[in-house]
Structure formats: structure tokens, C-alpha cells
Protein backbone atom coordinates (compact mmCIF):
# COMPACT_ATOMS: atom_id res chain seq x y z
CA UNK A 1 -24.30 45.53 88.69
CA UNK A 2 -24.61 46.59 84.98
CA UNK A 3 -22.82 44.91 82.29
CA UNK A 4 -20.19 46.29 80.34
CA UNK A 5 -21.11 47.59 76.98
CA UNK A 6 -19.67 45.63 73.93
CA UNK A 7 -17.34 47.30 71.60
CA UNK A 8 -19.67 46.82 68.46
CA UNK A 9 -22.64 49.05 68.13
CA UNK A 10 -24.91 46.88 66.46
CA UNK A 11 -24.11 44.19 68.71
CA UNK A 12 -24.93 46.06 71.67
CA UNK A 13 -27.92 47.14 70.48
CA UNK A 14 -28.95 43.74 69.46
CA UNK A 15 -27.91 42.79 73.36
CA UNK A 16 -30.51 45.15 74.39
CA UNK A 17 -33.17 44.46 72.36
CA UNK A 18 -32.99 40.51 74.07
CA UNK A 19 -32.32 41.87 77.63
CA UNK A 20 -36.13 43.88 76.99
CA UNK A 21 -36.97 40.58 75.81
CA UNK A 22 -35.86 38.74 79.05
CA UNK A 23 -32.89 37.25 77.89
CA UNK A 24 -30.02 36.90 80.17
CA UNK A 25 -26.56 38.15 79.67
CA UNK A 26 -23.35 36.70 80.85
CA UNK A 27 -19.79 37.49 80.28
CA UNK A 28 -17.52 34.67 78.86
CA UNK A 29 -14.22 33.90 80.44
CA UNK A 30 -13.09 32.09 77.04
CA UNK A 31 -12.80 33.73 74.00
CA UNK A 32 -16.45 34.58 73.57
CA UNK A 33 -17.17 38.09 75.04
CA UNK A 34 -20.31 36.42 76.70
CA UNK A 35 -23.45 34.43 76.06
CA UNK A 36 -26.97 35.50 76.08
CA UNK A 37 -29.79 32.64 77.91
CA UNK A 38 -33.46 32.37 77.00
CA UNK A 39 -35.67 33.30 79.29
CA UNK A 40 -37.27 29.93 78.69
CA UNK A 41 -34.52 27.30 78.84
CA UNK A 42 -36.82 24.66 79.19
CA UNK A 43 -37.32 20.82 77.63
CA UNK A 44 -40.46 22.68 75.32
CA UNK A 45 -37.64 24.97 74.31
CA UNK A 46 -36.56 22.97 71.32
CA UNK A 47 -34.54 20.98 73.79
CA UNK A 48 -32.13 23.45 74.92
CA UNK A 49 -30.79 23.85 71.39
CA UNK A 50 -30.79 27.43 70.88
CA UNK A 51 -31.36 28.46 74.62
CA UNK A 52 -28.18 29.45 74.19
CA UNK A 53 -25.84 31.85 72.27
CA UNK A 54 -22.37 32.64 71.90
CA UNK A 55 -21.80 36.64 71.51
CA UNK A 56 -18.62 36.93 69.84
CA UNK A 57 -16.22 39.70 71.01
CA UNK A 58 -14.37 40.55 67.09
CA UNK A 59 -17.02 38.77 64.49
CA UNK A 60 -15.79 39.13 61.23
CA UNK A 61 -18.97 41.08 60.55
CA UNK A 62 -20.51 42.35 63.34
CA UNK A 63 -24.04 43.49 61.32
CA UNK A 64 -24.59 40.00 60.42
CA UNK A 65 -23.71 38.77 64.13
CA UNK A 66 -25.71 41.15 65.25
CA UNK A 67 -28.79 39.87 63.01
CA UNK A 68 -28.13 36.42 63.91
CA UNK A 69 -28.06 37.72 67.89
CA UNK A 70 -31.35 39.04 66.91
CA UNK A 71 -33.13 36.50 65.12
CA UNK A 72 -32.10 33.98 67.84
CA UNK A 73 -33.89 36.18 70.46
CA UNK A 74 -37.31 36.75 67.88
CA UNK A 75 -37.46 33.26 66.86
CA UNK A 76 -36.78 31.63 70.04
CA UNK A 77 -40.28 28.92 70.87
CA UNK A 78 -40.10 28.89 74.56
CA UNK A 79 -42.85 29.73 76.63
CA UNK A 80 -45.27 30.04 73.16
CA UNK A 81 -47.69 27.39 74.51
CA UNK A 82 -47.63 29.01 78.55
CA UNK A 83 -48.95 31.93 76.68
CA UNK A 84 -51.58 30.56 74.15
CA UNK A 85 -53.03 28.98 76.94
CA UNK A 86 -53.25 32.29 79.00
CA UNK A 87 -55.40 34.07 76.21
């Protein structure tokens, strides 16, 4: 089942650019419009601390939201050391 798209453009393109990163997507049934989950939720992960992130249906700005939804995804430390180790 695909996911709906969100209303925002830069938003959902930011949504994309984690999915081809590995992050997960689910919808929210609060007032978030859903939340995104690293693909390495782990206790190396920074402790679960930014695993995961709110996606916010009507941000105030949504090309800031969408930078933050980015950054998140680039800056996220799980699964660094797995892959150190592999090269």
C-alpha cells in the first residue's frame, strides 16, 4: 500500500529523500500528519533520541520543516559503526 502524498511540496519531497534513505513512514492519528523512523532505532542510535520525528501536517513554514525533516534523516548516527567495520 503506498502512502498518501502530503499537501506540502517540499515536505514531500523531503519524505522521499528519507524513504531512499530507509526511513520509515507512518501516518499519525493525532494531530501530526505522521512520523518518519530511522532505519536504525537502536541503543548506538543516540539512544532513541532522534529515531524519531514528528512530520507536521500545516507547519508554519513548511521549507524550514522540510530542512529540519531533512537534516534529521542526513545527520542521523545509526548504523555508522556496522558500516566502518564493513570497509
Amino acid at each position: 500500500m503506498t502512502r498518501p502524498r502530503h499537501s506540502k511540496k517540499d515536505i514531500e519531497a523531503a519524505l522521499v529523500h528519507a524513504e531512499a534513505q530507509g526511513w520509515r513512514i507512518e501516518l499519525a492519528s493525532d494531530h501530526a500528519w505522521g512520523r518518519l523512523y530511522s532505519p536504525h532505532n537502536d541503543s548506538e542510535c543516540r539512544c532513541g533520541e532522534f529515531c524519531i520525528v514528528s512530520v507536521r501536517s500545516t507547519p508554519k513554514n513548511p521549507a524550514n520543516h522540510a530542512r529540519q525533516l531533512r537534516r534529521v534523516g542526513d545527520n542521523c548516527t545509526g548504523g555508522t559503526s556496522s558500516e566502518e567495520d564493513e570497509t
